[in-house]
Protein backbone atom coordinates (compact mmCIF):
# COMPACT_ATOMS: atom_id res chain seq x y z
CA UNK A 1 95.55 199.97 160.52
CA UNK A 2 95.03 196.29 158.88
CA UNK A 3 92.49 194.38 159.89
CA UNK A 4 91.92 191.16 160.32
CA UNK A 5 88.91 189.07 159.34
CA UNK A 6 87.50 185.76 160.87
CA UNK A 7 84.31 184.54 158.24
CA UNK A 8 82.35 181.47 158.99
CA UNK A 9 81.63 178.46 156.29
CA UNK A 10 77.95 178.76 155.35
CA UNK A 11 79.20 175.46 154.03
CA UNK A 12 79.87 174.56 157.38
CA UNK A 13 76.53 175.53 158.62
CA UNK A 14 74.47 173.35 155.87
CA UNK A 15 73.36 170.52 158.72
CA UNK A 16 72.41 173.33 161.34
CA UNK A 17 69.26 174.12 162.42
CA UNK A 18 67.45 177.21 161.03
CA UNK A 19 66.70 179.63 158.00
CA UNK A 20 69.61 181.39 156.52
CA UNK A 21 68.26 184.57 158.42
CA UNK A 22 68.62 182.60 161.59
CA UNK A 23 72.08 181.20 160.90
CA UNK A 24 73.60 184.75 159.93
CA UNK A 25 72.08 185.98 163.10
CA UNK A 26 73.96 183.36 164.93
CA UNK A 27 77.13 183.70 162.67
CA UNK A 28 76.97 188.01 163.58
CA UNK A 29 76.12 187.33 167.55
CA UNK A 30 79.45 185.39 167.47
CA UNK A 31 81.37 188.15 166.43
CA UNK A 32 82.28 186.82 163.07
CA UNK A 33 83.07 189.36 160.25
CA UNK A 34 81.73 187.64 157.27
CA UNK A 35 80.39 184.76 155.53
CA UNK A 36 81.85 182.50 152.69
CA UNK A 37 79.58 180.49 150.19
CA UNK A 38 79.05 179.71 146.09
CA UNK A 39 79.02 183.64 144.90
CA UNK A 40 78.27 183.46 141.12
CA UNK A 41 74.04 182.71 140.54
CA UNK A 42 72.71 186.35 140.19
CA UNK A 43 69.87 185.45 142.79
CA UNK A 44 71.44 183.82 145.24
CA UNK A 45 74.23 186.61 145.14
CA UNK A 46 71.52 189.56 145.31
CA UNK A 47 70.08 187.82 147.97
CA UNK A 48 72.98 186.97 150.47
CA UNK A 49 74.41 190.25 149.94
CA UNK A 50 71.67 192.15 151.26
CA UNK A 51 71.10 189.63 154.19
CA UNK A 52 74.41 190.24 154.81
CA UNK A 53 74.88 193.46 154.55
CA UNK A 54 71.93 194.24 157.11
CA UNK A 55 73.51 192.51 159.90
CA UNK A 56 77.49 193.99 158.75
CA UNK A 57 79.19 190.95 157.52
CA UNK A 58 81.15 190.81 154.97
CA UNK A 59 81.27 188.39 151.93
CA UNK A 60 83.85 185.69 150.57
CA UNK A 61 82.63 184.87 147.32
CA UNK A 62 83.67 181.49 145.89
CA UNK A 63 83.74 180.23 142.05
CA UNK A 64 84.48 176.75 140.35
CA UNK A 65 85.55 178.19 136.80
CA UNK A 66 86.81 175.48 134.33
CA UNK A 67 87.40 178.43 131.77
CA UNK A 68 88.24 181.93 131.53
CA UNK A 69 84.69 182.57 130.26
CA UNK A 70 83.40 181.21 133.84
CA UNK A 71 85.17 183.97 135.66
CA UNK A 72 83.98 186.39 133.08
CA UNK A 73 80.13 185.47 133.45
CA UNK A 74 80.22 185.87 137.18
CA UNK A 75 82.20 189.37 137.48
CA UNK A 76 79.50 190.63 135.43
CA UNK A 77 76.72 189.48 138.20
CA UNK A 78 79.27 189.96 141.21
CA UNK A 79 80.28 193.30 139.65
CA UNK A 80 76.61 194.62 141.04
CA UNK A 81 77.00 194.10 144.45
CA UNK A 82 80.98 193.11 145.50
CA UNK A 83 82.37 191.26 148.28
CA UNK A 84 85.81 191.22 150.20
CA UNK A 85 87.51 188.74 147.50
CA UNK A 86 86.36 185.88 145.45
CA UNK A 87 88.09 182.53 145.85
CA UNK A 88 88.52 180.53 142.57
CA UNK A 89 88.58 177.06 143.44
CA UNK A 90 89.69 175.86 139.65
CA UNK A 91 87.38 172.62 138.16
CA UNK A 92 90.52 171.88 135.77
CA UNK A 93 93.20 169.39 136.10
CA UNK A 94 95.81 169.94 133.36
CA UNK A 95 98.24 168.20 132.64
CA UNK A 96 100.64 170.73 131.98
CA UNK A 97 102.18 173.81 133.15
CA UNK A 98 101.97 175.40 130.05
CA UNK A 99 97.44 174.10 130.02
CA UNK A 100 97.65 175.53 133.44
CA UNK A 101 99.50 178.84 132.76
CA UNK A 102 96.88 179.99 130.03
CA UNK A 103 93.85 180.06 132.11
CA UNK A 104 95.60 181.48 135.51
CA UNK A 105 96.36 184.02 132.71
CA UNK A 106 93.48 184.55 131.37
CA UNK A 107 92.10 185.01 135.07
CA UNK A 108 94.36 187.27 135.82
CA UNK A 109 93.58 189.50 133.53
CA UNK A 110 89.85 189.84 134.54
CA UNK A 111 91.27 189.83 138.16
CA UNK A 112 93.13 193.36 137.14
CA UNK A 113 89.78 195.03 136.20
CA UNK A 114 87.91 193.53 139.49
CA UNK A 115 87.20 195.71 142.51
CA UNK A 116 88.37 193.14 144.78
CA UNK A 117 91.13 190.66 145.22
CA UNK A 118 90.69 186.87 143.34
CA UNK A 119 92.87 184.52 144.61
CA UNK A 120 93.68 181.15 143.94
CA UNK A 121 92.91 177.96 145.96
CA UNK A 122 94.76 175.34 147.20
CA UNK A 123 92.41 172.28 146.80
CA UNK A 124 92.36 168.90 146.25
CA UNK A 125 90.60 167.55 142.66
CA UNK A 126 91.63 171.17 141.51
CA UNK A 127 94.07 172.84 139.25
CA UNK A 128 96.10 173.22 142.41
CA UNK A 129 95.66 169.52 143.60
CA UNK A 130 99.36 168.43 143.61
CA UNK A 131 101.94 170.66 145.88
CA UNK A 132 104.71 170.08 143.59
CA UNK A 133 102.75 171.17 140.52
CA UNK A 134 101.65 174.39 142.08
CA UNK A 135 105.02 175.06 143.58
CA UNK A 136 106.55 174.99 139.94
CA UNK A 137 103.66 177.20 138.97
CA UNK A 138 104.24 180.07 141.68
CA UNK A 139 108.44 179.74 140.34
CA UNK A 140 107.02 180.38 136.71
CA UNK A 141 104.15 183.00 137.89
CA UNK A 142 106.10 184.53 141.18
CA UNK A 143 102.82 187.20 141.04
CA UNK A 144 100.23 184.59 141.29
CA UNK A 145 98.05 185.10 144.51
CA UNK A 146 96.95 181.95 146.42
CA UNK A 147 94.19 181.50 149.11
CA UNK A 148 95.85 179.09 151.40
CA UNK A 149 93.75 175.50 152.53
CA UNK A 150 96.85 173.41 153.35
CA UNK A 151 94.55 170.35 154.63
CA UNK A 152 94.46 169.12 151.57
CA UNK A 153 98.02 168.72 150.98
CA UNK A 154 98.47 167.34 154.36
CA UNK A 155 95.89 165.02 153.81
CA UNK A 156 96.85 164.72 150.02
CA UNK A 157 100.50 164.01 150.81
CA UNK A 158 100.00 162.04 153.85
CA UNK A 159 102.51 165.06 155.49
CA UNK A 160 104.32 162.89 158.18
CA UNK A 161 104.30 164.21 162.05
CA UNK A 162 106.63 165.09 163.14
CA UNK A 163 107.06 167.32 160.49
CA UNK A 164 110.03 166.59 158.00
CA UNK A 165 112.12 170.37 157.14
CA UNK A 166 111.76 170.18 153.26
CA UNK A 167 107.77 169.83 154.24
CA UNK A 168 107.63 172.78 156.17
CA UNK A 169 109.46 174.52 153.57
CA UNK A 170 107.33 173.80 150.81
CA UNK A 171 104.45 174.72 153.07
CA UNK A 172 106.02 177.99 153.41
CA UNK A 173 106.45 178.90 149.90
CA UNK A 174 102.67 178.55 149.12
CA UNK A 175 102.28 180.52 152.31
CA UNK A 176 104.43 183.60 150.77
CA UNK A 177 101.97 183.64 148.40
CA UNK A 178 98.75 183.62 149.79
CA UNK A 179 96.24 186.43 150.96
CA UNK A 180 94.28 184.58 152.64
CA UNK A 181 93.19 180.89 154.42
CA UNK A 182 90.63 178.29 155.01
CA UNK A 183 91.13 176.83 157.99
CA UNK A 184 90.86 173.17 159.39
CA UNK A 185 93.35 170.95 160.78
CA UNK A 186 94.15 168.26 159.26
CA UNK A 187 96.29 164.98 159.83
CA UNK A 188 98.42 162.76 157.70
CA UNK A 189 95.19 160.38 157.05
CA UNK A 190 92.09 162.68 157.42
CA UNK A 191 91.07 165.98 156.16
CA UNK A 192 89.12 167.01 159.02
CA UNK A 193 89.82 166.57 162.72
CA UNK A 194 88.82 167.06 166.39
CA UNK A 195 90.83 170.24 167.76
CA UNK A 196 89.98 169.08 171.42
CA UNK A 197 91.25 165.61 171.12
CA UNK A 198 94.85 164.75 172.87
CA UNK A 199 96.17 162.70 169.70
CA UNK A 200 95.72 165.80 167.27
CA UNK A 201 97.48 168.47 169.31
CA UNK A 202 100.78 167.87 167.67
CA UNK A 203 98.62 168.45 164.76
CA UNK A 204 97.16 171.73 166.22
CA UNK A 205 100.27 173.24 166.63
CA UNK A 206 101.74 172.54 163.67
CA UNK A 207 99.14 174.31 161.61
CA UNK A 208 98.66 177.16 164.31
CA UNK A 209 102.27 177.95 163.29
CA UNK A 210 101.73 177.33 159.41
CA UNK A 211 98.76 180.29 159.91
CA UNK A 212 101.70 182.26 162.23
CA UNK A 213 103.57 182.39 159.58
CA UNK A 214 101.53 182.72 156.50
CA UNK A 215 100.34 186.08 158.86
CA UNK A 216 103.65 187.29 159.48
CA UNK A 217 104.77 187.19 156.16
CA UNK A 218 101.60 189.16 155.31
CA UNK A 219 102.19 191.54 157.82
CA UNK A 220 105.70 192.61 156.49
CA UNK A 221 104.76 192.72 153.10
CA UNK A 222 104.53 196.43 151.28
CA UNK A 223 101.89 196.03 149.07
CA UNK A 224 98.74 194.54 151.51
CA UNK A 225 95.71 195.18 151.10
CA UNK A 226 93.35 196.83 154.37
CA UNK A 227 92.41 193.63 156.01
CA UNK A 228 93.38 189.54 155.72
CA UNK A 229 90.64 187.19 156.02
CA UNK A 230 90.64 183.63 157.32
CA UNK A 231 87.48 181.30 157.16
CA UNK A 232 86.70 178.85 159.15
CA UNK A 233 85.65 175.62 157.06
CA UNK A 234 84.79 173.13 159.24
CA UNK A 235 82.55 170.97 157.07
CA UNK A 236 79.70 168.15 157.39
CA UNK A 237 79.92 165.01 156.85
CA UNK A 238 81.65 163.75 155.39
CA UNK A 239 84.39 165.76 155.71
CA UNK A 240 83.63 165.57 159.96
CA UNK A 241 84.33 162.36 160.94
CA UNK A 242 81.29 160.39 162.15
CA UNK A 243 80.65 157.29 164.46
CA UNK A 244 78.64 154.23 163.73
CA UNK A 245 75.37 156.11 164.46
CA UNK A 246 76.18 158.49 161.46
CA UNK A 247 76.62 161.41 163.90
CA UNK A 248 79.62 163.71 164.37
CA UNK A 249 81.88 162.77 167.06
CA UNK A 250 82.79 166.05 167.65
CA UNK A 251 80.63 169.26 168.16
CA UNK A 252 81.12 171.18 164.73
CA UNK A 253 79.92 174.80 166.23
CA UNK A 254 82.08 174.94 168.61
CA UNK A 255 85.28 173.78 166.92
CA UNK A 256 84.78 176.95 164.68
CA UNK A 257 84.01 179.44 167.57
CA UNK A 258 87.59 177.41 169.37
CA UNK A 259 89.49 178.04 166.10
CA UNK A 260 88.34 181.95 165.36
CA UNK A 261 89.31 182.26 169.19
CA UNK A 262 92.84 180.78 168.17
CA UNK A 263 93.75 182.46 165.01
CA UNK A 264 92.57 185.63 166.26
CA UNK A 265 95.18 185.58 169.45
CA UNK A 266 97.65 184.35 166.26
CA UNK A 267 96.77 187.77 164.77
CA UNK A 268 97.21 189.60 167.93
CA UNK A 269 100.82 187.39 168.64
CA UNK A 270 102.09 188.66 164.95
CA UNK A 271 100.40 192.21 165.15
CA UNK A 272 102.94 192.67 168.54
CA UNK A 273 105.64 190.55 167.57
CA UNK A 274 105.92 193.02 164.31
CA UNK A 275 105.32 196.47 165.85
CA UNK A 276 108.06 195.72 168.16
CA UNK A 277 110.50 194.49 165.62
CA UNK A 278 108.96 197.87 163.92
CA UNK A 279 110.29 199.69 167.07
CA UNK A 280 113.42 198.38 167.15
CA UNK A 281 114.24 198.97 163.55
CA UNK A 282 113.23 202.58 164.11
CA UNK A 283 115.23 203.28 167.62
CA UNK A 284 118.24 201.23 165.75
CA UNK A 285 117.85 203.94 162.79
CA UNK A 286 118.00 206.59 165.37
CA UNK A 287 121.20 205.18 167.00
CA UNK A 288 122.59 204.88 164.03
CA UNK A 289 121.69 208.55 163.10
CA UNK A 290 122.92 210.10 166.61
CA UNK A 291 126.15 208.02 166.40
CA UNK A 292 127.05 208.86 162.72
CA UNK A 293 130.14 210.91 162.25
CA UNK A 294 129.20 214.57 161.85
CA UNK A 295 130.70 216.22 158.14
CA UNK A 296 131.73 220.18 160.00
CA UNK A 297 131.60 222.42 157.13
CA UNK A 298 134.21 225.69 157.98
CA UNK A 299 133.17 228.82 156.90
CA UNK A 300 134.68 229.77 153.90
């Protein structure tokens, strides 16, 4: 059975009180699966995966190659230890699809030998900055496997709400090719906002049925892999808006326990939403089967 994942955003956690010890205790007695942080210095990665792997969480790693050399160097210290999949967030801004095309080839390569999935991220003041340019990449590299933040091209775009059908669309495209997400909502003027206040909600639901189906489309594809991870990446300041006194007008913790609450009853919508479409396919085929003219054969 296929899994799915909720990590938390050491990221996230970077103005919260206490050691990393401390914070991956709190992260565990939350029920979260798994961290994500920087995954590539040979100490630091020797030294979360153990701390991690004594309290059972698993590991997003994530990489800022500008070069295929980049992703190279850090297999060879990741190689040691592993981790559920390593997000590439590309330091590169070609020009070009053709710039752009050699280097997601050249990763992709490496990516073949790896034990674990590397994916792609959608980020802003990254290779995959602009929608439109990584829309025509994904039509030139249909195999290409993204990891889905679509904040930033909300934000990035200035997506209007309500939503506009030829926005949701092109939203959906990156979301047939992702394998997994970072998750935040965002709004047409800020990367990062309240889920509790009444003015986003319209935002809220718009991305809660983004994630629906980016996990539905997972869910009925052939070739998944055991589990499907979303983290969530609710970051400090400034990406969390602040108030004149420099503090957060929201209460950070709590959005991310509120948003691994609502992506996992996503999970559990699209889990029973495809098992019974599963069903009915199968009592359909058996229908089918029991009504199908019978070929009699005489004995000769």
């Amino acid at each position: 059975m296929r899994q799915f994942l909720v990590f938390q955003s050491l990221w996230a956690m970077q103005t919260e009180p206490g050691s990393l010890d401390a914070q991956l205790d709190r992260i565990a007695a939350a029920g979260f699966d798994g961290v994500t942080d920087h995954y590539y210095n040979a100490a630091d990665v020797a030294r979360l995966h153990a701390a991690t792997a004594a309290r059972g969480l698993q590991i997003e790693g994530q990489l800022f190659p500008q070069n295929v050399d980049d992703l190279a160097t850090a297999l060879d210290v990741i190689g040691r230890h592993g981790c559920h999949h390593l997000t590439l967030q590309a330091d590169v801004r070609p020009r070009t699809q053709a710039e752009a095309g050699r280097l997601i080839e050249g990763w992709q390569r490496l990516a073949e030998q790896a034990d674990f999935p590397i994916l792609l991220e959608t980020h802003r003041y990254r290779l995959t900055n602009d929608l439109m340019f990584t829309l025509d990449l994904l039509a030139q590299m249909p195999d290409l496997k993204l990891l889905a933040d679509l904040s930033h091209y909300v934000v990035g775009r200035e997506l209007p709400e309500p939503g506009v059908a030829e926005d949701d669309e092109q939203i959906h495209t990156i979301l047939r090719h992702s394998w997994g997400f970072h998750g935040r909502v965002a709004s047409s003027e800020q990367v990062q906002v309240s889920l509790e206040f009444p003015r986003h909600q319209a935002w809220v639901e718009r991305f809660s049925g983004w994630w629906r189906y980016g996990i539905e489309d997972w869910l009925a594809r052939p070739d998944t892999p055991q589990s499907l991870s979303f983290t969530c990446e609710l970051g400090p300041p400034p990406y969390a808006i602040t108030g004149a006194d420099g503090r957060e007008i929201s209460d950070r913790w709590a959005e991310a326990l509120k948003l691994k609450s609502l992506v996992q009853a996503l999970w559990k919508t699209c889990c029973t939403s495809s098992s019974a479409q599963k069903a009915g396919a199968d009592g359909n085929d058996q229908k089918d089967a029991q009504q199908r003219p019978v070929d009699h054969k005489w004995p000769g």
